[in-house]
N, C-alpha and C. Protein backbone atom coordinates (compact mmCIF):
# COMPACT_ATOMS: atom_id res chain seq x y z
N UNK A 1 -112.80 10.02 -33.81
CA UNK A 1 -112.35 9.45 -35.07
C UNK A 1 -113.36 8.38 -35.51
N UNK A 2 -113.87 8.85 -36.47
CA UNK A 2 -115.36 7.87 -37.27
C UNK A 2 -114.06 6.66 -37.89
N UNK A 3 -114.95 5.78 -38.69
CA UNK A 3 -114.63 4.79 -39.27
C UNK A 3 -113.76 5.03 -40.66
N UNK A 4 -114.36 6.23 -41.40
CA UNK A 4 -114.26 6.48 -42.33
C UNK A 4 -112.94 7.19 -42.48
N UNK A 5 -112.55 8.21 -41.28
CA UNK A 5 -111.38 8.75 -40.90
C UNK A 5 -110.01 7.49 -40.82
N UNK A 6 -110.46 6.61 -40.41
CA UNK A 6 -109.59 5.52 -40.15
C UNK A 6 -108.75 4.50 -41.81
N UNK A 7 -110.54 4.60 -42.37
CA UNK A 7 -110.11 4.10 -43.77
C UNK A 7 -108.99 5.22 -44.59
N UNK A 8 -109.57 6.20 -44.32
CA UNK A 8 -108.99 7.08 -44.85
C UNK A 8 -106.86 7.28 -44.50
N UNK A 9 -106.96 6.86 -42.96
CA UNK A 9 -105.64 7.03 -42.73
C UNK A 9 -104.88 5.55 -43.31
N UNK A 10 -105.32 4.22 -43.37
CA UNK A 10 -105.13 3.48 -43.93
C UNK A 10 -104.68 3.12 -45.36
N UNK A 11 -105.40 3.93 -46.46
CA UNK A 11 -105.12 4.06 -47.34
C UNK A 11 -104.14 4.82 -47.80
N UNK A 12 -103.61 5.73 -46.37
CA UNK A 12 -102.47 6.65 -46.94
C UNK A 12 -100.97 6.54 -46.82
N UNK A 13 -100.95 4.77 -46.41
CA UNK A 13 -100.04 3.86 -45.99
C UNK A 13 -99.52 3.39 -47.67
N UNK A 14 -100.87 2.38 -47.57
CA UNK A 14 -100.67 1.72 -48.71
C UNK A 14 -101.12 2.30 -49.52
N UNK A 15 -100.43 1.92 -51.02
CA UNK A 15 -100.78 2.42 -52.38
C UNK A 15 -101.57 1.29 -53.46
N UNK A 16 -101.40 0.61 -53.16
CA UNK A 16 -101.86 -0.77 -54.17
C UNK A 16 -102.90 -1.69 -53.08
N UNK A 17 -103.70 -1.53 -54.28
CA UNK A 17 -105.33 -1.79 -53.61
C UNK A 17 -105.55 -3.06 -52.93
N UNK A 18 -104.86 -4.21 -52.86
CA UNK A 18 -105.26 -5.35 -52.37
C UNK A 18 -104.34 -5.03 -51.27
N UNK A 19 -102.98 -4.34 -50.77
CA UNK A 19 -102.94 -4.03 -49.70
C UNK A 19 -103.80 -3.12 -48.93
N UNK A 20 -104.19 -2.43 -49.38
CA UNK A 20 -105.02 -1.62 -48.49
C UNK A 20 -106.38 -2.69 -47.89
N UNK A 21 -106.64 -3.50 -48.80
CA UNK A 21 -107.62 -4.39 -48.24
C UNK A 21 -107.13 -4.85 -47.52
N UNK A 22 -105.96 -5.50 -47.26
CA UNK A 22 -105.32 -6.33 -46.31
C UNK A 22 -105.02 -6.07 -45.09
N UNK A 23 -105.23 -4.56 -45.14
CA UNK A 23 -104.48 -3.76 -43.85
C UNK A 23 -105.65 -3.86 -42.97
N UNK A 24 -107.03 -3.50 -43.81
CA UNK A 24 -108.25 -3.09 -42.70
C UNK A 24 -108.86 -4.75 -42.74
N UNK A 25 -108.65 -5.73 -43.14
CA UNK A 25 -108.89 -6.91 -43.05
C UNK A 25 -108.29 -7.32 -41.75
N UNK A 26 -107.11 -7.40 -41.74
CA UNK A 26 -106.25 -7.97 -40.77
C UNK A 26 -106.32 -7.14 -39.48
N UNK A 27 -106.97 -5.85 -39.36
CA UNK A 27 -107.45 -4.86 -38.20
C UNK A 27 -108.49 -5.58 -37.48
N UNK A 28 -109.68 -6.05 -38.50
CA UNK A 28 -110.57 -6.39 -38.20
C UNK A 28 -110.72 -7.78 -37.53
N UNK A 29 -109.80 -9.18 -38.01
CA UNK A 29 -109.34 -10.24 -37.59
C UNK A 29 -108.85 -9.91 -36.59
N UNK A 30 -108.16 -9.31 -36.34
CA UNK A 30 -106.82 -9.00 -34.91
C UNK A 30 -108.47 -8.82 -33.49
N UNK A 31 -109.16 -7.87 -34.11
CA UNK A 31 -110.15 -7.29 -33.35
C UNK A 31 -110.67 -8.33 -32.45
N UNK A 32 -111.15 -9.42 -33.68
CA UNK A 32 -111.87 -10.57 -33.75
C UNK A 32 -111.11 -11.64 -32.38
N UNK A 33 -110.25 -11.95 -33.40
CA UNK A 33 -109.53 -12.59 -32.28
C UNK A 33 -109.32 -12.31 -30.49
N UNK A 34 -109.03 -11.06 -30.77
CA UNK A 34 -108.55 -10.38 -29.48
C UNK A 34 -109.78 -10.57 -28.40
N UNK A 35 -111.22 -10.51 -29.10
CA UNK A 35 -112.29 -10.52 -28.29
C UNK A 35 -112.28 -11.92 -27.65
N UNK A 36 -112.24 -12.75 -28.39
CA UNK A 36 -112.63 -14.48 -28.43
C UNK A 36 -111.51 -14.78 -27.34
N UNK A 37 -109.84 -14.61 -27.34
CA UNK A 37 -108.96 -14.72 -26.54
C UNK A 37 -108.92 -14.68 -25.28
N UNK A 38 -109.83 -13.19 -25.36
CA UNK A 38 -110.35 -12.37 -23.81
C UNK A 38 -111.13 -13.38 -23.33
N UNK A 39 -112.39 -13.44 -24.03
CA UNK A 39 -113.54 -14.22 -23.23
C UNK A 39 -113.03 -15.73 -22.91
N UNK A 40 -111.93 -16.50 -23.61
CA UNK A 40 -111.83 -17.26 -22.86
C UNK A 40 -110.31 -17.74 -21.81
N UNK A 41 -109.82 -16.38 -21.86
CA UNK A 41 -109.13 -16.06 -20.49
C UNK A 41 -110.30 -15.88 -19.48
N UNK A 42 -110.83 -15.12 -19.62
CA UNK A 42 -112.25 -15.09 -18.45
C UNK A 42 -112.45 -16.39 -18.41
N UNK A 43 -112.88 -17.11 -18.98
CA UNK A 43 -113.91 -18.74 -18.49
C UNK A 43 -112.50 -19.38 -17.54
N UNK A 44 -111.11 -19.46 -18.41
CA UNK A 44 -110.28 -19.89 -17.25
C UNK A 44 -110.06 -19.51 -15.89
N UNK A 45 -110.26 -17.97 -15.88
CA UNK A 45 -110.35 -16.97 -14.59
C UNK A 45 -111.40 -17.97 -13.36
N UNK A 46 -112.58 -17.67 -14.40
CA UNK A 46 -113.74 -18.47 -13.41
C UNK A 46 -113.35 -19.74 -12.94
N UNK A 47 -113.44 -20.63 -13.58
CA UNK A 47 -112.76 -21.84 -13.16
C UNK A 47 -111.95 -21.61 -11.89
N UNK A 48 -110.92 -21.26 -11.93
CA UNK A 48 -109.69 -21.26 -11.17
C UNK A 48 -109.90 -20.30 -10.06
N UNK A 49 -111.16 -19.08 -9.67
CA UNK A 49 -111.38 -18.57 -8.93
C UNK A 49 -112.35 -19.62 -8.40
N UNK A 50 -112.96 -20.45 -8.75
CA UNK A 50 -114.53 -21.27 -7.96
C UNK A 50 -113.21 -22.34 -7.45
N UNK A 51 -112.35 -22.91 -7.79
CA UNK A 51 -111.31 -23.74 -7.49
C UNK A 51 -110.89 -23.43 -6.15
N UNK A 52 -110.20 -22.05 -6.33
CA UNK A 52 -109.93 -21.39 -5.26
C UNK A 52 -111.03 -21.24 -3.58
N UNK A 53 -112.17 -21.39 -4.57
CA UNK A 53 -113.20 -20.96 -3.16
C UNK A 53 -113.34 -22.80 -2.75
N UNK A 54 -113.18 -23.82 -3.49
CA UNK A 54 -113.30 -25.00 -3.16
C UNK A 54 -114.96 -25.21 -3.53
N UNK A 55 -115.54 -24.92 -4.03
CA UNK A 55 -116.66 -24.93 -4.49
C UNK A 55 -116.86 -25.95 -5.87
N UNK A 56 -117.03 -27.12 -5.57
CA UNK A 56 -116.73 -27.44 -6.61
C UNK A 56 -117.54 -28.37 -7.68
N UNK A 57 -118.86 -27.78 -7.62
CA UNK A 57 -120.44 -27.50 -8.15
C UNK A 57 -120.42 -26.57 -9.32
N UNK A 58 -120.09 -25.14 -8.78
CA UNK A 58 -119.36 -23.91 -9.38
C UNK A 58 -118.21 -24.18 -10.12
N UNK A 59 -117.61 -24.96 -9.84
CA UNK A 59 -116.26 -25.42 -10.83
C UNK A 59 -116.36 -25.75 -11.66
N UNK A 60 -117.45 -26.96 -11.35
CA UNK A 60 -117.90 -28.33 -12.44
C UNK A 60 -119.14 -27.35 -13.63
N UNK A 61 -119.47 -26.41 -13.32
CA UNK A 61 -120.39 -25.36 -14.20
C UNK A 61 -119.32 -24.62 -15.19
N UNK A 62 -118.28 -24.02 -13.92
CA UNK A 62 -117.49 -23.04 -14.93
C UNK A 62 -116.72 -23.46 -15.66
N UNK A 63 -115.88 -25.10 -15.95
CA UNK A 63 -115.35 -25.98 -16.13
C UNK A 63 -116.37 -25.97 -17.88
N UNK A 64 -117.51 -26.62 -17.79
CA UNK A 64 -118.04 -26.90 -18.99
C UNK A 64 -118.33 -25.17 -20.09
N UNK A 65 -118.80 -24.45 -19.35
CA UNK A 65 -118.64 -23.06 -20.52
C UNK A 65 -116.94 -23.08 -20.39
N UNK A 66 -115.86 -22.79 -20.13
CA UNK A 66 -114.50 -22.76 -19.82
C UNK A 66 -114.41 -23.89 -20.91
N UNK A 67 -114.72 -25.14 -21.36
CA UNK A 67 -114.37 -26.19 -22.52
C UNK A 67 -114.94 -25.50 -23.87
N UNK A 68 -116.42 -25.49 -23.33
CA UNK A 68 -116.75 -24.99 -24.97
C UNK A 68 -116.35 -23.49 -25.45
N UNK A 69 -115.89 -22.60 -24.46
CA UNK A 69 -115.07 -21.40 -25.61
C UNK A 69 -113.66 -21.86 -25.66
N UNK A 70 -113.15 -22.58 -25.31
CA UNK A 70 -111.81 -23.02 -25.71
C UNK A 70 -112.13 -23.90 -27.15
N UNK A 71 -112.66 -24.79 -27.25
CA UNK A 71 -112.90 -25.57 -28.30
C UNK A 71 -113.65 -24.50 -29.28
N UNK A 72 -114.38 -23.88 -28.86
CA UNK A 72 -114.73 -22.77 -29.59
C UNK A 72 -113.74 -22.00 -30.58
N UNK A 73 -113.20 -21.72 -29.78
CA UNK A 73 -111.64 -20.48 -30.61
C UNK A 73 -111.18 -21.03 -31.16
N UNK A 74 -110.56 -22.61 -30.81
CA UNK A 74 -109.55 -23.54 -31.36
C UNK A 74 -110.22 -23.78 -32.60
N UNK A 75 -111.67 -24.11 -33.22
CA UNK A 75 -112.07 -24.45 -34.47
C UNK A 75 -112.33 -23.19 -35.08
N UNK A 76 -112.07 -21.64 -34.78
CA UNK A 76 -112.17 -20.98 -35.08
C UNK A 76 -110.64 -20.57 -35.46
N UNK A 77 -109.73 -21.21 -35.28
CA UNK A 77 -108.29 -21.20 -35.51
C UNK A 77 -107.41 -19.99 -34.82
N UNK A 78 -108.27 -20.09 -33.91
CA UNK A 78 -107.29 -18.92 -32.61
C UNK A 78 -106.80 -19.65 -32.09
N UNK A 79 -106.75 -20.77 -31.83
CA UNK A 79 -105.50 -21.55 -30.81
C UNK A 79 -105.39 -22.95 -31.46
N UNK A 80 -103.76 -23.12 -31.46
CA UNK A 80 -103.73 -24.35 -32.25
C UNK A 80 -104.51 -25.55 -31.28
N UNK A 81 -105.12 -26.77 -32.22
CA UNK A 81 -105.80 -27.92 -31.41
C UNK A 81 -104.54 -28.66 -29.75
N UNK A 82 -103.66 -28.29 -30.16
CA UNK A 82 -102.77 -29.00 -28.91
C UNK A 82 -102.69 -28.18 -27.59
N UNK A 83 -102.89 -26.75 -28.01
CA UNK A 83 -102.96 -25.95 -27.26
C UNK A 83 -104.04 -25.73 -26.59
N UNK A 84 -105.31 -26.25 -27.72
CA UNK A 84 -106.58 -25.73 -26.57
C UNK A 84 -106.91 -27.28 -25.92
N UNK A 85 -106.43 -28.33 -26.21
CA UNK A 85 -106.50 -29.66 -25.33
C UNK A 85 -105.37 -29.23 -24.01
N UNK A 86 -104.44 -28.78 -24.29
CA UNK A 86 -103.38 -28.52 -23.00
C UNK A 86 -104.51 -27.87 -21.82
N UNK A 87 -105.50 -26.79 -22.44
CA UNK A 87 -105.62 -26.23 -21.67
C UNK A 87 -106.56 -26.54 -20.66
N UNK A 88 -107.94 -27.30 -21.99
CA UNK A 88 -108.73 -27.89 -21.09
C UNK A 88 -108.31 -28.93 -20.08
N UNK A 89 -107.25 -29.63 -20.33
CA UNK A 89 -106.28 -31.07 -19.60
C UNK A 89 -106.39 -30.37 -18.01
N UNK A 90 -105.66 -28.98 -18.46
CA UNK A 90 -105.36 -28.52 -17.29
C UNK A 90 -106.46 -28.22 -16.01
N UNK A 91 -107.22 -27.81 -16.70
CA UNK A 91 -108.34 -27.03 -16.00
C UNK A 91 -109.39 -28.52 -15.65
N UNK A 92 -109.55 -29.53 -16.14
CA UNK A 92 -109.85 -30.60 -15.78
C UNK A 92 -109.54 -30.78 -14.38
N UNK A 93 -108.15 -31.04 -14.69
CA UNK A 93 -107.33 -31.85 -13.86
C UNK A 93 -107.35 -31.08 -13.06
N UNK A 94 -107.11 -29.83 -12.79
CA UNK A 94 -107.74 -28.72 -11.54
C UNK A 94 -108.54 -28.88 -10.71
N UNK A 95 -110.29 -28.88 -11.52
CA UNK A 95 -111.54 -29.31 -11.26
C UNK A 95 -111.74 -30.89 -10.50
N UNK A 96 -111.03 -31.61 -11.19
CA UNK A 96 -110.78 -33.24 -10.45
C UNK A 96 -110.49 -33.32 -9.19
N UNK A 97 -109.53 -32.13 -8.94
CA UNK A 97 -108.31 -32.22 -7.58
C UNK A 97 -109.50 -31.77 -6.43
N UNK A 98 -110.48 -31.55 -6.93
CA UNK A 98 -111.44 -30.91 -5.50
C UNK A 98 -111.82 -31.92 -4.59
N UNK A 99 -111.83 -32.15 -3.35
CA UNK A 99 -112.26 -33.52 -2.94
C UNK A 99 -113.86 -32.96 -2.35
């Protein structure tokens, strides 16, 4: 299924043209999002696996990429600002606990 097949099934939803924009707009956002979400479930992953090994060099690395795609998404308006401070708080305070 090409792209064009897709527009095509899209349009056979909607009838009025600014929905149909809306439909493959909001496909494409969802997409968007969904990627950015992923990658920074991964940076938390890392974190919390180097945590796990007590490594905490590797922490203090995966810790700073792990801040900037969170703050990343959050000004990109994938996660509200309270939510992506909760998270970094957390993962801090994780990283801290290493002796």
């Amino acid at each position: 299924m090409n792209n064009n097949d897709y527009k095509l099934e899209v349009y056979g939803l909607a009838n009025i043209k600014s929905a149909k924009k809306r439909i493959l707009v909001t496909e494409t956002r969802a997409a968007r999002n969904k990627a950015i979400r992923s990658e920074v479930k991964t940076s938390i992953k890392k974190v919390e696996a180097a945590v796990a090994a007590n490594d905490k060099e590797a922490a203090k690395a995966a810790l700073t990429v792990a801040i900037s795609t969170i703050e990343s998404a959050s000004s990109k308006g994938i996660y509200h600002k309270n939510n992506s401070a909760r998270k970094v708080s957390r993962l801090t305070k994780l990283v801290n606990g290493l002796a």
